[in-house]
Protein backbone atom coordinates (compact mmCIF):
# COMPACT_ATOMS: atom_id res chain seq x y z
CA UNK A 1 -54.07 17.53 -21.11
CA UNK A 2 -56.79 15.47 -19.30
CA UNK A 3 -55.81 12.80 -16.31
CA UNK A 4 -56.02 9.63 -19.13
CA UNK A 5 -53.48 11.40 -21.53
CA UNK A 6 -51.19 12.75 -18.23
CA UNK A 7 -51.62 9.17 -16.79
CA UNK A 8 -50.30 7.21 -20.23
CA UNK A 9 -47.82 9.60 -20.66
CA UNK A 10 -46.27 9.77 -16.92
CA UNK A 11 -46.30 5.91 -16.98
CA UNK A 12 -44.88 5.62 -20.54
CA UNK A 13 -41.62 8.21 -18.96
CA UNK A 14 -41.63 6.02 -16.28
CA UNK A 15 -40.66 2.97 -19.05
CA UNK A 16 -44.00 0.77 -17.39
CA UNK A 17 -46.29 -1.14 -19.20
CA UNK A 18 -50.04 -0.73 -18.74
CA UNK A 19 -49.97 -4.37 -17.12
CA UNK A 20 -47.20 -3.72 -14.87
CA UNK A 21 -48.39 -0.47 -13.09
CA UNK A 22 -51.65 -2.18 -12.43
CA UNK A 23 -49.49 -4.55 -10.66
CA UNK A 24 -47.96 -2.32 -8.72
CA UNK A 25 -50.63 -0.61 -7.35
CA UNK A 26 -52.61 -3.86 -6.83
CA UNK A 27 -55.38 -3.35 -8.87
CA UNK A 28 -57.05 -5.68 -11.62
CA UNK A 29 -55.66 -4.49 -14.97
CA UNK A 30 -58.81 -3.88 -16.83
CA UNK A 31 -59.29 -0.97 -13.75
CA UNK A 32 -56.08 0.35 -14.52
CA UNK A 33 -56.95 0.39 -18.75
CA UNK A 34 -60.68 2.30 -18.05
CA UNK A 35 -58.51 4.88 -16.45
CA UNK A 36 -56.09 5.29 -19.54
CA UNK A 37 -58.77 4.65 -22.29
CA UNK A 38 -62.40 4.87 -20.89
CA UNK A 39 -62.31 8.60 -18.73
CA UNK A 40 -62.86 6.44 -15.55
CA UNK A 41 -61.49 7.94 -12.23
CA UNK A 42 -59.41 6.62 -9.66
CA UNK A 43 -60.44 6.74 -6.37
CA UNK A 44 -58.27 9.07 -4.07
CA UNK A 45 -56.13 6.04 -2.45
CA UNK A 46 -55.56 4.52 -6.09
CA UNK A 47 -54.43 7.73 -7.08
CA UNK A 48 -51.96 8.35 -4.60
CA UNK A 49 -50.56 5.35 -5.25
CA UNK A 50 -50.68 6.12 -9.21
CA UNK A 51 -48.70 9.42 -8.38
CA UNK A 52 -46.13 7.36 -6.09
CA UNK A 53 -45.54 4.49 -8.59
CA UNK A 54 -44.64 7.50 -11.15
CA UNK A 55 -42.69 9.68 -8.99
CA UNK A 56 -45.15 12.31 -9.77
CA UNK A 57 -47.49 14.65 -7.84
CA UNK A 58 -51.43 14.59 -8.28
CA UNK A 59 -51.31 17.65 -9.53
CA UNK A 60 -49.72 16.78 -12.08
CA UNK A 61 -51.06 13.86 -13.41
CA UNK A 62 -54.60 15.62 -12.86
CA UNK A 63 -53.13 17.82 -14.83
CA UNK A 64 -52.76 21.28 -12.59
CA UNK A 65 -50.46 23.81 -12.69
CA UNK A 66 -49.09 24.88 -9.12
CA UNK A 67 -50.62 28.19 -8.40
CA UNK A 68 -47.38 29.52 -6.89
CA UNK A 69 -44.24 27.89 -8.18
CA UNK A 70 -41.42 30.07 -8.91
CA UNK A 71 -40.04 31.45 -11.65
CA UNK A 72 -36.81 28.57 -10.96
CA UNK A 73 -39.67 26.03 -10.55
CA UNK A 74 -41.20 26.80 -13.97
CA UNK A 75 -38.01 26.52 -15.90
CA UNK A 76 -36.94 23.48 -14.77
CA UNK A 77 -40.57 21.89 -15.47
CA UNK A 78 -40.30 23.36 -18.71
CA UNK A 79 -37.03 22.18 -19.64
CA UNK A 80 -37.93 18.44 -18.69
CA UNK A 81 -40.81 18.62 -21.06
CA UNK A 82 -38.70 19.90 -23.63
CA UNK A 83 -36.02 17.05 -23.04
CA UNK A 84 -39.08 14.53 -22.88
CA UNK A 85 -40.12 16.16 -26.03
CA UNK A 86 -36.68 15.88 -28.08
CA UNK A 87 -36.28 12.32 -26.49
CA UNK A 88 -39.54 11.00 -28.21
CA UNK A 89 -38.66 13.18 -31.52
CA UNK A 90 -35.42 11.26 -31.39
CA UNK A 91 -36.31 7.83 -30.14
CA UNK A 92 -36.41 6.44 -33.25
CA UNK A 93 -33.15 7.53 -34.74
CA UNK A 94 -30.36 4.85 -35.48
CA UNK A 95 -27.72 7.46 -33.34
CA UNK A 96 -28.49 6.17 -29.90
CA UNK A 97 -25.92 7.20 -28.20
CA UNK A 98 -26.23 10.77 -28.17
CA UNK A 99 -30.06 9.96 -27.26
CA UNK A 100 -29.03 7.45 -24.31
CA UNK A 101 -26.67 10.11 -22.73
CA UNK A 102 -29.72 12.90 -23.19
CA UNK A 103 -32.27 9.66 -21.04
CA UNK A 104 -29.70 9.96 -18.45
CA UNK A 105 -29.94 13.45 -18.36
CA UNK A 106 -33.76 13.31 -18.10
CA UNK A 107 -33.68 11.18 -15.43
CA UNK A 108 -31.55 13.50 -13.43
CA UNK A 109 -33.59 16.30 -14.07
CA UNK A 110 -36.22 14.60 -12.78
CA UNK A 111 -34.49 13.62 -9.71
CA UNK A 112 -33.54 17.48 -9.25
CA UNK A 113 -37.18 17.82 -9.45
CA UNK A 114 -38.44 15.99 -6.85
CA UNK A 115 -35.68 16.79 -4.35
CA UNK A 116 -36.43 20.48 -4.45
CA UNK A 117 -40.40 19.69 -4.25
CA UNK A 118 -39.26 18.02 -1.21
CA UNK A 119 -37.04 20.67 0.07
CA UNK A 120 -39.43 23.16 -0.51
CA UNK A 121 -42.33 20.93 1.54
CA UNK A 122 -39.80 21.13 4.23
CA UNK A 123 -39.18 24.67 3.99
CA UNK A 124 -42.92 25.35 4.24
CA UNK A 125 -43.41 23.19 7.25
CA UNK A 126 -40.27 24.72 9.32
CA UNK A 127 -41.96 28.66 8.48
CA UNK A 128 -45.33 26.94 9.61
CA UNK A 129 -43.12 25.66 12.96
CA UNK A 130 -41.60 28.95 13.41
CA UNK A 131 -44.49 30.67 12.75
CA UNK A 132 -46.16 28.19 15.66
CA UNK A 133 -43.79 28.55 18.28
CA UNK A 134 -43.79 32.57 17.85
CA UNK A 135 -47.51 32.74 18.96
């Protein structure tokens, strides 16, 4: 997917508006709509605040793979785009509360998500200490 369709469709998960995420970020909302509709590019500050308001890393809204997550990292990405998939399959069916208790599930998943990214950064940096102090 390129950055415009990752960038609607992280902000859309996120349940923003268009006009509301330019708010934000504090920038004019016509900016904000060239990056969704017109290919323009965010400048590196912008975009780190994109990927904050979302809860999401660059990578993914630039739409990279990481080139060393594991095998438990890969499922778990994978079975939050299934969920997001089912979830807009199912968002307009009349049985919402099955599909309200499967939201709150996504939401969690997500959660899970970026509590192991961060446990992992901080495994990385105490091996990079370690590794440091042993020289």
């Amino acid at each position: 997917m390129s950055f415009q369709d990752n960038l609607r469709k992280y902000r859309k998960l996120a349940g923003l508006t268009a006009k509301d995420l330019a708010a934000q970020i504090d920038i004019r909302y016509g900016t904000y709509v060239s990056y969704e509709t017109a290919g323009k590019e965010p400048k590196l500050e912008t975009l780190c605040k994109i990927a904050a308001a979302l809860h999401v890393s660059i990578d993914e809204l630039l739409g990279h793979r990481p080139h060393c997550a594991t095998k438990e990292e890969m499922s778990l990405d994978e079975a939050i785009r299934h969920a997001d998939e089912v979830a807009r399959e199912k968002a307009e069916c009349q049985c919402g509360r099955e599909h309200e208790q499967l939201a709150v599930w996504l939401r969690e998943l997500r959660a899970w998500r970026r509590m192991r990214a961060e446990l992992l950064r901080a495994q990385r940096e105490i091996k990079w200490i370690c590794e440091a102090g042993g020289r």
